[in-house]
PDB file of N, CA and C in Angstrom:
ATOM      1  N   UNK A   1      54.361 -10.262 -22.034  1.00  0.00           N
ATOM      2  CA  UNK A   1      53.958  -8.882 -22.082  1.00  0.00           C
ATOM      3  C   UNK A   1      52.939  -8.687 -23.213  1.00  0.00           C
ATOM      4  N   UNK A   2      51.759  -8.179 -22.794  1.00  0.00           N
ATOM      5  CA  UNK A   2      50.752  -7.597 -24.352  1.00  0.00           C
ATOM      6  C   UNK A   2      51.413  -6.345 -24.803  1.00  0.00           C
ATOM      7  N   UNK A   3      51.547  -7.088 -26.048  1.00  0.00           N
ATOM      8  CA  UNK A   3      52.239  -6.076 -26.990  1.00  0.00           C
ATOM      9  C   UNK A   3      51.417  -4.827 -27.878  1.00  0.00           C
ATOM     10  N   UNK A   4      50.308  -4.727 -26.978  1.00  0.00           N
ATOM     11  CA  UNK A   4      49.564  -3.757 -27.395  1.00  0.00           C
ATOM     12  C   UNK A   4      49.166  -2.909 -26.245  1.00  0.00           C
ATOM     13  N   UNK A   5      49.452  -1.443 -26.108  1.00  0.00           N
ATOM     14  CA  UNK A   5      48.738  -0.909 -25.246  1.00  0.00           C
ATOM     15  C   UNK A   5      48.099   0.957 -25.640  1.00  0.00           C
ATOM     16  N   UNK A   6      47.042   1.424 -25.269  1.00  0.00           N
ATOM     17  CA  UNK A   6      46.431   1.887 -26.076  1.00  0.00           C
ATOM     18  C   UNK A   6      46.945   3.312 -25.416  1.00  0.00           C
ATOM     19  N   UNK A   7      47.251   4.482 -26.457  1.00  0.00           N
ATOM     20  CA  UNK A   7      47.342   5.695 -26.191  1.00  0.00           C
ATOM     21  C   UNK A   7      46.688   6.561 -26.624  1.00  0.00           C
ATOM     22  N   UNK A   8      46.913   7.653 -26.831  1.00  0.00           N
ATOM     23  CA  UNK A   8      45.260   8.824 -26.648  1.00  0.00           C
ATOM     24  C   UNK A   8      46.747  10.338 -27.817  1.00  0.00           C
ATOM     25  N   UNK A   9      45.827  10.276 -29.016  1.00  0.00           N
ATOM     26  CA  UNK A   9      46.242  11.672 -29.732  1.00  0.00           C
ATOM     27  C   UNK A   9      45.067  11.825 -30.388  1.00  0.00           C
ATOM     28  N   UNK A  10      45.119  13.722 -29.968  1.00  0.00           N
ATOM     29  CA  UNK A  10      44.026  14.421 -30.522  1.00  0.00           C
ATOM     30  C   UNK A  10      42.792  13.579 -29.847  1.00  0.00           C
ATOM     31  N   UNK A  11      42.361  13.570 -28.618  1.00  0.00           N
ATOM     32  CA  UNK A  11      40.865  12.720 -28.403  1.00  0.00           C
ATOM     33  C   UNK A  11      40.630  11.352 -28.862  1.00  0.00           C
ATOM     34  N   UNK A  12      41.761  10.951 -29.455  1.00  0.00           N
ATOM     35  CA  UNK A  12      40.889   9.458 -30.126  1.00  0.00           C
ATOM     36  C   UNK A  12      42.285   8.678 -29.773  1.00  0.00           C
ATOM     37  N   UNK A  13      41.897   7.196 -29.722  1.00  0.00           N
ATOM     38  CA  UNK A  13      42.692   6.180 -29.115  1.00  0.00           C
ATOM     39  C   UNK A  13      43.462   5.708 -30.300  1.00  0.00           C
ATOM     40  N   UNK A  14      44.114   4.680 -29.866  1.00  0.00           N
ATOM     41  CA  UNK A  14      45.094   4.278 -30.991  1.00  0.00           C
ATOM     42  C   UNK A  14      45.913   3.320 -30.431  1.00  0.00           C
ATOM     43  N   UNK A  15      46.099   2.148 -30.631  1.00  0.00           N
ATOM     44  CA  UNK A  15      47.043   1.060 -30.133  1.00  0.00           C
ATOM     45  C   UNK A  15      48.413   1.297 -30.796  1.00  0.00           C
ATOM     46  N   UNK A  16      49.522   1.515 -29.848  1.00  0.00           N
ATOM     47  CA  UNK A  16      51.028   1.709 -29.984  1.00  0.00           C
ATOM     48  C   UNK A  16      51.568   0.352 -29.749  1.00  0.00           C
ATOM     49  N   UNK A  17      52.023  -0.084 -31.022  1.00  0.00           N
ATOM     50  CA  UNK A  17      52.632  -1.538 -30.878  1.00  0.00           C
ATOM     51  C   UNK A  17      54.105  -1.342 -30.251  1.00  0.00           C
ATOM     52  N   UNK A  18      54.030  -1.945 -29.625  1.00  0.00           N
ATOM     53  CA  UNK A  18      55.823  -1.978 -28.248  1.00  0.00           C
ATOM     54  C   UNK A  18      56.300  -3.619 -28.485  1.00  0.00           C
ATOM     55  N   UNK A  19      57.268  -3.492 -28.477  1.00  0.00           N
ATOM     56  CA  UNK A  19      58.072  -2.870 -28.982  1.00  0.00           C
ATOM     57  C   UNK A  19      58.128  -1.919 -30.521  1.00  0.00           C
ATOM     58  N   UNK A  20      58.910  -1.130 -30.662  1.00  0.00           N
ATOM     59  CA  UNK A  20      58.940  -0.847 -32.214  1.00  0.00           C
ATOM     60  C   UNK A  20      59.470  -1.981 -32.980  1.00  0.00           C
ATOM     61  N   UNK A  21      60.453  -2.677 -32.614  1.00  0.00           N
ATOM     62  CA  UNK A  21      61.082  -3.804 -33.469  1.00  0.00           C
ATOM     63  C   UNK A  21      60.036  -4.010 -34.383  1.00  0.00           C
ATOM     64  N   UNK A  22      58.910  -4.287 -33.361  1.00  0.00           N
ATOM     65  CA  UNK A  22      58.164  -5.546 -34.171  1.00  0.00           C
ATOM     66  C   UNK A  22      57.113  -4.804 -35.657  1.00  0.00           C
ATOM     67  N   UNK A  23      56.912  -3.755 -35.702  1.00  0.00           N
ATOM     68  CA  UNK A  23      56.712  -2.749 -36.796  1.00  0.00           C
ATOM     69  C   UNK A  23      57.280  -3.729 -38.322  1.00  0.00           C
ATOM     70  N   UNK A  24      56.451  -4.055 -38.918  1.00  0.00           N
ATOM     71  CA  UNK A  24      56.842  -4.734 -40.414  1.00  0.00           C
ATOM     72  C   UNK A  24      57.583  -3.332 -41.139  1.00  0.00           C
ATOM     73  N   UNK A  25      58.447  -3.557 -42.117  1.00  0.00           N
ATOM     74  CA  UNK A  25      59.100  -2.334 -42.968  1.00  0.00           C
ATOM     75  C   UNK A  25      57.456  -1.618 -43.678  1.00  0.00           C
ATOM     76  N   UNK A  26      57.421  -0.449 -44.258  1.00  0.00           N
ATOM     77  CA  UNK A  26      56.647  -0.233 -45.188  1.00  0.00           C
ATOM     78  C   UNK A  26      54.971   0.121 -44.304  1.00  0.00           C
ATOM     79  N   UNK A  27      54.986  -0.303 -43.190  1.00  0.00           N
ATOM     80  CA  UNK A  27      54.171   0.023 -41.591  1.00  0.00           C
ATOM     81  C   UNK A  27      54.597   1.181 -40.683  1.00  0.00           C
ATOM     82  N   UNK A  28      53.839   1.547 -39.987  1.00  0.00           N
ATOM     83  CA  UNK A  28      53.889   2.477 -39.256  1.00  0.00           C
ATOM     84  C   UNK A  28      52.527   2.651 -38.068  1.00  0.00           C
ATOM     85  N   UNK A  29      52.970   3.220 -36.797  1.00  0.00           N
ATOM     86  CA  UNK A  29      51.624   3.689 -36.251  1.00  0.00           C
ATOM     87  C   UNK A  29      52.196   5.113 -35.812  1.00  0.00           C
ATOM     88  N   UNK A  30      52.143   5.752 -36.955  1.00  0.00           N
ATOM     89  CA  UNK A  30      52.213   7.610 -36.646  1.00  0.00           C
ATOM     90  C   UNK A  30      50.687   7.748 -36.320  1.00  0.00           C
ATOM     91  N   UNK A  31      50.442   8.217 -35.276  1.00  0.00           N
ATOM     92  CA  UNK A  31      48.441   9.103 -35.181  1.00  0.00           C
ATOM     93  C   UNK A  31      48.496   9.734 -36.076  1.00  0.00           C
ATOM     94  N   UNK A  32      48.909  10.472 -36.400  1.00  0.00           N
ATOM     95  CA  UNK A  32      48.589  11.068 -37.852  1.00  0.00           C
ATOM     96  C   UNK A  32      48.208  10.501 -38.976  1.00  0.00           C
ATOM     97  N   UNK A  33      48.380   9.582 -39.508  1.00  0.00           N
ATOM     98  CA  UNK A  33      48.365   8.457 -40.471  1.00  0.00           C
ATOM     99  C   UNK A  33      47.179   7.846 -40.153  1.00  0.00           C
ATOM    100  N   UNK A  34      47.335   7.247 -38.801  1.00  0.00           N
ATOM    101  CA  UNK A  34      46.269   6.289 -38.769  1.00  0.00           C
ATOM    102  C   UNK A  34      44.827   6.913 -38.635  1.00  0.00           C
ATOM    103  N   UNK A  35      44.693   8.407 -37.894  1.00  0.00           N
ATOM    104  CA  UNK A  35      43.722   9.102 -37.966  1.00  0.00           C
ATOM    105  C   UNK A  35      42.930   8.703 -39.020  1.00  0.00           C
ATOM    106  N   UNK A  36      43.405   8.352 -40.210  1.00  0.00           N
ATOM    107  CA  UNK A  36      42.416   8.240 -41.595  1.00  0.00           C
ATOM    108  C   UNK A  36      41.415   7.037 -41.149  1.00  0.00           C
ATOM    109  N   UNK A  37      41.740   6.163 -40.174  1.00  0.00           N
ATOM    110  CA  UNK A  37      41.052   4.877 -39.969  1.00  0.00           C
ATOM    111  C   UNK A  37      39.471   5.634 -39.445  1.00  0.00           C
ATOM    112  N   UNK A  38      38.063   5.044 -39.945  1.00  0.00           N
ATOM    113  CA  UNK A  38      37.165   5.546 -39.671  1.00  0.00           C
ATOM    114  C   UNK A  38      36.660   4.702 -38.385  1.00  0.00           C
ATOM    115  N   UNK A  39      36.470   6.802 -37.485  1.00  0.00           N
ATOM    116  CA  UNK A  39      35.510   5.584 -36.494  1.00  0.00           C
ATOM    117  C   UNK A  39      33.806   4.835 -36.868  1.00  0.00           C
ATOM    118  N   UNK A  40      33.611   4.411 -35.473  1.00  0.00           N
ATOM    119  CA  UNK A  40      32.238   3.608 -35.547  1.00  0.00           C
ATOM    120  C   UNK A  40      31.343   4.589 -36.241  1.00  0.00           C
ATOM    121  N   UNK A  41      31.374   5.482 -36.593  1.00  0.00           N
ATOM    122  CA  UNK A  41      30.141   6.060 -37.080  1.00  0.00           C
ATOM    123  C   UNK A  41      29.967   6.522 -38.516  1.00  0.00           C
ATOM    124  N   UNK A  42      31.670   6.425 -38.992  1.00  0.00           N
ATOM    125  CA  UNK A  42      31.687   6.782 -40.438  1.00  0.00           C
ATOM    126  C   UNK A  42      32.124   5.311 -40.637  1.00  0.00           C
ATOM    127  N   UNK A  43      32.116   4.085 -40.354  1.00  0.00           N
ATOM    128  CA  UNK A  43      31.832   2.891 -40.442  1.00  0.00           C
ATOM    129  C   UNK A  43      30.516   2.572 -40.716  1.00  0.00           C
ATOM    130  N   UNK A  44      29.744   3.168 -39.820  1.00  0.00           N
ATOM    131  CA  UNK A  44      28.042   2.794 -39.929  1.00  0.00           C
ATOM    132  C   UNK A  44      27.859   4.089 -41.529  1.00  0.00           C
ATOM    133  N   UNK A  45      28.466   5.416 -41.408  1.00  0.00           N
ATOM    134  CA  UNK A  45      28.195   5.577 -42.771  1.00  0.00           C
ATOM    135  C   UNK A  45      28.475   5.139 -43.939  1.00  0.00           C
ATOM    136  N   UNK A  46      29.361   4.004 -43.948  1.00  0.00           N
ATOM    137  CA  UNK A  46      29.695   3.418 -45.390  1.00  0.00           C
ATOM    138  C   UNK A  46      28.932   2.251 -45.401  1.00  0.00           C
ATOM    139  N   UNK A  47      28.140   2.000 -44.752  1.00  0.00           N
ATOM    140  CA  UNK A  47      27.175   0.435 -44.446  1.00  0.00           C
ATOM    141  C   UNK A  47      27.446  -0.682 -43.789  1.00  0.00           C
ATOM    142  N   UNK A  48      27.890   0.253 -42.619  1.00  0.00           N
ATOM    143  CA  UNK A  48      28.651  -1.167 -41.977  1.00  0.00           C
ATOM    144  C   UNK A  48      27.629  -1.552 -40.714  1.00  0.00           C
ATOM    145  N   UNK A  49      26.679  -0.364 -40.736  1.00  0.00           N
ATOM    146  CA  UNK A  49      25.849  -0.381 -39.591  1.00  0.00           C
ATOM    147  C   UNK A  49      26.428  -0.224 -38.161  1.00  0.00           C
ATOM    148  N   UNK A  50      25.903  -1.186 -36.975  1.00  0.00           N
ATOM    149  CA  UNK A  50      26.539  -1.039 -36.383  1.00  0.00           C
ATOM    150  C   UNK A  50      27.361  -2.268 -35.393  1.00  0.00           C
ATOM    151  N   UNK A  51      28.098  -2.734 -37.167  1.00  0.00           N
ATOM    152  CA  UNK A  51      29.283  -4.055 -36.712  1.00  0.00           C
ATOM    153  C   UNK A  51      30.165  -3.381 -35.347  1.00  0.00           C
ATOM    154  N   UNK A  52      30.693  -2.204 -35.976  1.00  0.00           N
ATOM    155  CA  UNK A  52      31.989  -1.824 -35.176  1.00  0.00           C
ATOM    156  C   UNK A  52      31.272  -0.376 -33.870  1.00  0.00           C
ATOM    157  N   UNK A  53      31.871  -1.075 -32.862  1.00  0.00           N
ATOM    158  CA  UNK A  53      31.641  -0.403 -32.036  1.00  0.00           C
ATOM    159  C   UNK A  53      32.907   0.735 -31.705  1.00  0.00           C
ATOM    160  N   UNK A  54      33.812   0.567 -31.580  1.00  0.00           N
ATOM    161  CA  UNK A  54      35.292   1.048 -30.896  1.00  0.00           C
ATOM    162  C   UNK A  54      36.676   0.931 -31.858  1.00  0.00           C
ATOM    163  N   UNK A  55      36.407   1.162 -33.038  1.00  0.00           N
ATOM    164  CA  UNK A  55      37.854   0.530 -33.879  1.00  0.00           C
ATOM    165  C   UNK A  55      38.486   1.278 -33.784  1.00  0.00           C
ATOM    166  N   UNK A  56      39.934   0.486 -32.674  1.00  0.00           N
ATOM    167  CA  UNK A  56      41.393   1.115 -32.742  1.00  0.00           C
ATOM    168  C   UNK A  56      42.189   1.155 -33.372  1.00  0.00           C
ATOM    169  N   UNK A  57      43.004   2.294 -33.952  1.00  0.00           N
ATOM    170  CA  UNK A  57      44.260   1.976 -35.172  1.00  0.00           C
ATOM    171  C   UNK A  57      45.077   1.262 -34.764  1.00  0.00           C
ATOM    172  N   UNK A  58      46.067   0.458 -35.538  1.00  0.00           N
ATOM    173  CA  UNK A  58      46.972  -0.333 -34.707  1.00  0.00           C
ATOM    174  C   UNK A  58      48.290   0.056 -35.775  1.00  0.00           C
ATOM    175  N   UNK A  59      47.802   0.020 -37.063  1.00  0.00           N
ATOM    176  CA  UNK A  59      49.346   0.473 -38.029  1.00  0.00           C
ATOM    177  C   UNK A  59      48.589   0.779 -39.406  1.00  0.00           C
ATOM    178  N   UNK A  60      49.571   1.670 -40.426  1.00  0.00           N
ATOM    179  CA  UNK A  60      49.165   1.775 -41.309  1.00  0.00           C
ATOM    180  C   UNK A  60      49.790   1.723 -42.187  1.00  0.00           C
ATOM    181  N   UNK A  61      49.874   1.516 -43.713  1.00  0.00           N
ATOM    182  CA  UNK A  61      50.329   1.523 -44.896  1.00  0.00           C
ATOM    183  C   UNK A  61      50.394   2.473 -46.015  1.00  0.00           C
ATOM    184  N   UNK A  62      51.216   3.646 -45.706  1.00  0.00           N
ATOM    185  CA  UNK A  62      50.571   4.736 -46.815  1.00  0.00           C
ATOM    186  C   UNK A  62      50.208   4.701 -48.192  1.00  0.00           C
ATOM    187  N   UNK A  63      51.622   4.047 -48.589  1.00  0.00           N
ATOM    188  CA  UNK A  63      51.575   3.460 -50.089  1.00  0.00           C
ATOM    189  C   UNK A  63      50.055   3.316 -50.769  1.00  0.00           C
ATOM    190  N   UNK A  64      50.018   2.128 -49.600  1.00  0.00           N
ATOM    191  CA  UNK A  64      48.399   1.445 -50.431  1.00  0.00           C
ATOM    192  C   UNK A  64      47.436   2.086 -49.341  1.00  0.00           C
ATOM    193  N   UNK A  65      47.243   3.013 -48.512  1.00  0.00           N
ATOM    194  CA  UNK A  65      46.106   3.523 -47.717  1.00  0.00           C
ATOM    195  C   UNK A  65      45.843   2.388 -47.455  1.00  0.00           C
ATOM    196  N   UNK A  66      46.251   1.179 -46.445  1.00  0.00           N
ATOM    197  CA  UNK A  66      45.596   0.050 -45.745  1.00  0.00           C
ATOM    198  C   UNK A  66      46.027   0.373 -44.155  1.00  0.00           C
ATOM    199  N   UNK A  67      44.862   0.084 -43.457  1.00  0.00           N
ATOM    200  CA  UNK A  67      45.295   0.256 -42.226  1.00  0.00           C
ATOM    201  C   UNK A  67      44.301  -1.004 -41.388  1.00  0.00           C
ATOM    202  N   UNK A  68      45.596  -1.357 -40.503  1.00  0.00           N
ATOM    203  CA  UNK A  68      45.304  -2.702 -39.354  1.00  0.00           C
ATOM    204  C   UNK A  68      44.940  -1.676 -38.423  1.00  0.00           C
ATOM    205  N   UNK A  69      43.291  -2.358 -37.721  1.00  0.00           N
ATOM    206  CA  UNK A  69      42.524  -1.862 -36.576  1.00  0.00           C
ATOM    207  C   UNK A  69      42.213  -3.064 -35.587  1.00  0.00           C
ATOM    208  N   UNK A  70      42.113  -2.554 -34.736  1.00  0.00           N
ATOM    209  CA  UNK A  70      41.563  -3.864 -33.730  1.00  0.00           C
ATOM    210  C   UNK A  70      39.999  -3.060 -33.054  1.00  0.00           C
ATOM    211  N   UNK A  71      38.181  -3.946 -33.053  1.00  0.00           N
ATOM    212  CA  UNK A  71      37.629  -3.635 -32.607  1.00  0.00           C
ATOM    213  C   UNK A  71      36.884  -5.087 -31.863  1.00  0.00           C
ATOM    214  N   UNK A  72      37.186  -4.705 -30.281  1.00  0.00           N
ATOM    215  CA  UNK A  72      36.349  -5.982 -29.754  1.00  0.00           C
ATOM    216  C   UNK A  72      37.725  -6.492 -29.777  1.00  0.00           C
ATOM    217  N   UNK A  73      37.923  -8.350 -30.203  1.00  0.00           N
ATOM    218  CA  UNK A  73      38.622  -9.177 -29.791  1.00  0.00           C
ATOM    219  C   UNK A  73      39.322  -9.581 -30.994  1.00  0.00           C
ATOM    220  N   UNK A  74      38.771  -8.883 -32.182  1.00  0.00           N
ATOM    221  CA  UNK A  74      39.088  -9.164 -33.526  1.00  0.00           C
ATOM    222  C   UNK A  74      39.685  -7.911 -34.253  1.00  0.00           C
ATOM    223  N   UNK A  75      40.539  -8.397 -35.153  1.00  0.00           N
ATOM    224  CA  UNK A  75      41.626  -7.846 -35.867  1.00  0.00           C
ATOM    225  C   UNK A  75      41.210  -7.820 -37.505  1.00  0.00           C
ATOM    226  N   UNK A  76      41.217  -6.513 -38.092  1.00  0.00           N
ATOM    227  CA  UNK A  76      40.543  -5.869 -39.412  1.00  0.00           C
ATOM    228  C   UNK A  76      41.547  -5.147 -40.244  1.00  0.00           C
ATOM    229  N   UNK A  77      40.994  -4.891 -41.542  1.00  0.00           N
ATOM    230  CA  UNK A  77      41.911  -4.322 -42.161  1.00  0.00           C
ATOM    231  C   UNK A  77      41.307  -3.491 -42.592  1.00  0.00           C
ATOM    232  N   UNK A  78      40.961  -1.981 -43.169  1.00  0.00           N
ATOM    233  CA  UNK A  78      40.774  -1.260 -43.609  1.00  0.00           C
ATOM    234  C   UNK A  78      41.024  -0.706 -45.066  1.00  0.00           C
ATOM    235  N   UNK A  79      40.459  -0.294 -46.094  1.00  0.00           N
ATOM    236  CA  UNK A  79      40.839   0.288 -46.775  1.00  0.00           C
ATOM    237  C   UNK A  79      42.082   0.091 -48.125  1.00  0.00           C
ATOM    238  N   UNK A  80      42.850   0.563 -48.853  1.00  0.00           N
ATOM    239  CA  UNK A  80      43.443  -0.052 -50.283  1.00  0.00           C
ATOM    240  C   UNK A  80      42.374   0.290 -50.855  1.00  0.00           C
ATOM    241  N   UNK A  81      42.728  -0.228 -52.124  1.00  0.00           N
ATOM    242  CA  UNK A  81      42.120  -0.046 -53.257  1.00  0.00           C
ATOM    243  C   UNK A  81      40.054   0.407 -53.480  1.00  0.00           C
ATOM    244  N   UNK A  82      39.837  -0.664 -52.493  1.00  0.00           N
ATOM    245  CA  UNK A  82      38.773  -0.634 -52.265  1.00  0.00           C
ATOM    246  C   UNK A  82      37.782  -0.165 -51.261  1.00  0.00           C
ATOM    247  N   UNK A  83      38.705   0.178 -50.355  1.00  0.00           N
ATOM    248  CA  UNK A  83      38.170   1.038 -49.198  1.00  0.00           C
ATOM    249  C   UNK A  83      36.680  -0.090 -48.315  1.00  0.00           C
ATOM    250  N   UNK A  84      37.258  -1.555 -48.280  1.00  0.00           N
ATOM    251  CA  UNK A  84      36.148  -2.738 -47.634  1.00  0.00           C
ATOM    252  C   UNK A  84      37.213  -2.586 -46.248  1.00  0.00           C
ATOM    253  N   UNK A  85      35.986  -3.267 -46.314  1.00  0.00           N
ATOM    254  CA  UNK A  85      36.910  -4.132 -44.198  1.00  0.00           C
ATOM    255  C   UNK A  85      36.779  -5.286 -44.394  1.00  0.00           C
ATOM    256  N   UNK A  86      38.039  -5.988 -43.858  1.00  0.00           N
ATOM    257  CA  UNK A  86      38.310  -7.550 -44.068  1.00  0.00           C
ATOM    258  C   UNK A  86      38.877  -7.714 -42.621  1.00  0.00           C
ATOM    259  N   UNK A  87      37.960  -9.023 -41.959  1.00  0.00           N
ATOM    260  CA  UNK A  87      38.242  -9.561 -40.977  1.00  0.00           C
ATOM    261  C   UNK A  87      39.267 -10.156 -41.123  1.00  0.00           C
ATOM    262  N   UNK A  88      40.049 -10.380 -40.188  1.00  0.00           N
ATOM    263  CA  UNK A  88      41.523 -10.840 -39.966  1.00  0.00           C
ATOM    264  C   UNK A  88      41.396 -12.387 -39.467  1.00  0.00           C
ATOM    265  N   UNK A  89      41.238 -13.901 -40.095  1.00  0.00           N
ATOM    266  CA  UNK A  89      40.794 -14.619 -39.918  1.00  0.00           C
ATOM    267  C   UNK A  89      41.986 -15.929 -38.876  1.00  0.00           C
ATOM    268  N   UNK A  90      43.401 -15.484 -39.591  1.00  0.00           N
ATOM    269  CA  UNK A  90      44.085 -16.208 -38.661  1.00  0.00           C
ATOM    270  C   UNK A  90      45.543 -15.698 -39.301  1.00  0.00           C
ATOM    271  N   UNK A  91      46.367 -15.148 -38.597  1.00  0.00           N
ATOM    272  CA  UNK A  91      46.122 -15.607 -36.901  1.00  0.00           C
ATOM    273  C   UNK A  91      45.616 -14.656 -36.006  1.00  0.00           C
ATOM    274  N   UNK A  92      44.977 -15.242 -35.119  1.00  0.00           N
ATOM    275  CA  UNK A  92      44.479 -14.546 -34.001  1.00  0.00           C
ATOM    276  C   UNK A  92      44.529 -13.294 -33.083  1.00  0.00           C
ATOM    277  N   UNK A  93      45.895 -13.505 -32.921  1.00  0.00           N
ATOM    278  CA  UNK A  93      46.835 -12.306 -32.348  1.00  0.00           C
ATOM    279  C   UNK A  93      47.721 -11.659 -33.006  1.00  0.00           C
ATOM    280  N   UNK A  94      48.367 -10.496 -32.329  1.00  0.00           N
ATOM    281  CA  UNK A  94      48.647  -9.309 -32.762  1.00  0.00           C
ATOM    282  C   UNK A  94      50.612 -10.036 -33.587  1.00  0.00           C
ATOM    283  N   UNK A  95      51.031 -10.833 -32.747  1.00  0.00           N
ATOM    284  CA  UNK A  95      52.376 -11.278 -32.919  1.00  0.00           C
ATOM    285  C   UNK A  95      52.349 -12.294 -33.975  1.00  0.00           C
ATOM    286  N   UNK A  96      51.193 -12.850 -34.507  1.00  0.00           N
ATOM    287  CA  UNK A  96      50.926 -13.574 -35.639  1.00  0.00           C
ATOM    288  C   UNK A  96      51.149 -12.814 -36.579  1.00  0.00           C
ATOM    289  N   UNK A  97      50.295 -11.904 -36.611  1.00  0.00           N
ATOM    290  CA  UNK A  97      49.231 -10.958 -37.766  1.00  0.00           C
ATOM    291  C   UNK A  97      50.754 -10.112 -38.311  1.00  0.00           C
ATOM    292  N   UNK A  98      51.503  -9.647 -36.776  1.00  0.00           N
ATOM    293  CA  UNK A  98      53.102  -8.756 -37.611  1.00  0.00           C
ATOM    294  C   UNK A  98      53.855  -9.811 -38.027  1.00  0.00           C
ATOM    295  N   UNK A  99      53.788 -10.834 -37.782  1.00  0.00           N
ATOM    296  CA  UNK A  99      54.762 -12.033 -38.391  1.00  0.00           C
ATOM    297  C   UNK A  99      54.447 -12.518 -40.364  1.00  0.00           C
ATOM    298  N   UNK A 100      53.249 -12.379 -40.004  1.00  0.00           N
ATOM    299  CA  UNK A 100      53.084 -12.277 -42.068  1.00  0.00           C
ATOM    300  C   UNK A 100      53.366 -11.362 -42.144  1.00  0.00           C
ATOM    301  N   UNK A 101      52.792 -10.149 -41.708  1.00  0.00           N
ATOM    302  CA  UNK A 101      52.934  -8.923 -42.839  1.00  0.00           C
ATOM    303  C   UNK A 101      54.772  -8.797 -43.123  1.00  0.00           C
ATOM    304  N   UNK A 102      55.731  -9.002 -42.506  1.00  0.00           N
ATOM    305  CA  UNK A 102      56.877  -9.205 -43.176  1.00  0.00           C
ATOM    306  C   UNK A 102      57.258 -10.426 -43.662  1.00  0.00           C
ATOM    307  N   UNK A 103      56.211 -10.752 -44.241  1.00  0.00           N
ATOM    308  CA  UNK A 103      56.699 -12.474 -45.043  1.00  0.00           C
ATOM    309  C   UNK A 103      55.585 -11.979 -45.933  1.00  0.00           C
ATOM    310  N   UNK A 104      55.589 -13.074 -47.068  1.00  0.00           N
ATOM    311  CA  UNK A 104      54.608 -13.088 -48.066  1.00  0.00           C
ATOM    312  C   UNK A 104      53.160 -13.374 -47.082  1.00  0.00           C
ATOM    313  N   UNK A 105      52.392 -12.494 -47.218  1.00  0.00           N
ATOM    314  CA  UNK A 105      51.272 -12.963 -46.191  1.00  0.00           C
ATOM    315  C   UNK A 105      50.732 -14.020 -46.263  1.00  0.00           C
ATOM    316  N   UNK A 106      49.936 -14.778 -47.593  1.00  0.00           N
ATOM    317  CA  UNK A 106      49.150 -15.777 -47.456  1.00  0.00           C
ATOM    318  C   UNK A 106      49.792 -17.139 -47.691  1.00  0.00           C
ATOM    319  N   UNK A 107      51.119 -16.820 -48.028  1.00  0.00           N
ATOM    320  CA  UNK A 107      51.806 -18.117 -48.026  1.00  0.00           C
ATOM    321  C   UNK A 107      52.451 -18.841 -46.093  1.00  0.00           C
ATOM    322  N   UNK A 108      52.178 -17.225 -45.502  1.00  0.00           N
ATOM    323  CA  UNK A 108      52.733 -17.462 -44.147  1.00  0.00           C
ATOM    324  C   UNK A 108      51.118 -17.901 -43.413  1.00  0.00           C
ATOM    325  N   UNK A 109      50.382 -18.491 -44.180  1.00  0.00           N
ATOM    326  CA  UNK A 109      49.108 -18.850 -43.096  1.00  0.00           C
ATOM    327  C   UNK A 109      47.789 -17.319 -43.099  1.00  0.00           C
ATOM    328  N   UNK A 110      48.131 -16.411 -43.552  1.00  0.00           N
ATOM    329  CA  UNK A 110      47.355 -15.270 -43.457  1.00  0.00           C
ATOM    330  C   UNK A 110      46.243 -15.095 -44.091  1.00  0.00           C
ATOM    331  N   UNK A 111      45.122 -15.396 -43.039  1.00  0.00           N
ATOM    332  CA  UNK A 111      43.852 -15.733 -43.982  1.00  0.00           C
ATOM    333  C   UNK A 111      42.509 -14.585 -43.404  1.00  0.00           C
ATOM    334  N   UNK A 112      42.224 -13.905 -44.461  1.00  0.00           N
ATOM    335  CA  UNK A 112      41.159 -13.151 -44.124  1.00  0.00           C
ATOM    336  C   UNK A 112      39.666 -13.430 -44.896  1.00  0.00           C
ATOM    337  N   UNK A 113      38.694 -12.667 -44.822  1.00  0.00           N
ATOM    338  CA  UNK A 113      37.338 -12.761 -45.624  1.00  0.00           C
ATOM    339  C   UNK A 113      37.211 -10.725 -45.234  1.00  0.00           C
ATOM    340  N   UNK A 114      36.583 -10.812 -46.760  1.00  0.00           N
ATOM    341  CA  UNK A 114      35.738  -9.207 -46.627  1.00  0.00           C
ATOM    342  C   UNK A 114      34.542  -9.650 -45.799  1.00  0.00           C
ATOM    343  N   UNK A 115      34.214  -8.152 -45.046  1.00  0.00           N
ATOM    344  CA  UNK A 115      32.963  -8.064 -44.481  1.00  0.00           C
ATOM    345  C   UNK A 115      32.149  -7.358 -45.150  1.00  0.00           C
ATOM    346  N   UNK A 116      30.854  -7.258 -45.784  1.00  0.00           N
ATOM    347  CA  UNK A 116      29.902  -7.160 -46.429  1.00  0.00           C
ATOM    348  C   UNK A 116      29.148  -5.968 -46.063  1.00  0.00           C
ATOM    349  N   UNK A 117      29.526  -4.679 -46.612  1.00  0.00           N
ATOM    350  CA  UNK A 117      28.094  -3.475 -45.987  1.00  0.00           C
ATOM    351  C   UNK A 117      26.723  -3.737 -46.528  1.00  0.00           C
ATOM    352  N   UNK A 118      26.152  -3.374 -45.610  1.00  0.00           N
ATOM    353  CA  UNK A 118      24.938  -3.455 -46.270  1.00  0.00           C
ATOM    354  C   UNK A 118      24.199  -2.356 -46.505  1.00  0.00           C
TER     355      UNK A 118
END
């Protein structure tokens, strides 16, 4: 089963991870929350140009304002401290990516790079 399928609040999309189980503690995908994730165009206003075409929320982190998006085939992170986007480098998929975030991430294989505005 893809454990991602996309629903619609307030006009804008948003990937609802199904089961809930799989939700790391300290995560969430309330639309409300994730709303903060910028679309493609206040992406292109922070200098991102036009990397991102379609970025869907997928969960978010209030604590630290970080939020997991998926745009295209690839998996991003949003925001913290620094308010960059960091490509999601491995693992690949969505059942990887929730499998660190409740483990120490980079000791569980979790490897990203910032993406660069210009």
């Amino acid at each position: 089963m893809n454990p991602l399928q996309i629903q619609h609040y307030k006009g804008r999309a948003f990937y609802k991870v199904v089961p809930e189980s799989l939700i790391p503690s300290d995560w969430c995908n309330d639309p409300d929350l994730l709303d903060a994730v910028p679309d493609a165009q206040e992406l292109n206003d922070y200098g991102y140009e036009t990397r991102f075409i379609n970025p869907i929320p997928i969960l978010g982190q209030a604590d630290d304002a970080l939020y997991l998006f998926k745009d295209g085939d690839k998996f991003y992170f949003w925001g913290g401290i620094s308010s960059c986007v960091h490509c999601v480098d491995s693992p690949k998929d969505i059942i990887g990516i929730l499998d660190c975030l409740t483990r120490n991430w980079e000791e569980e294989g979790f490897r990203y790079h910032e993406i660069e505005a210009t």
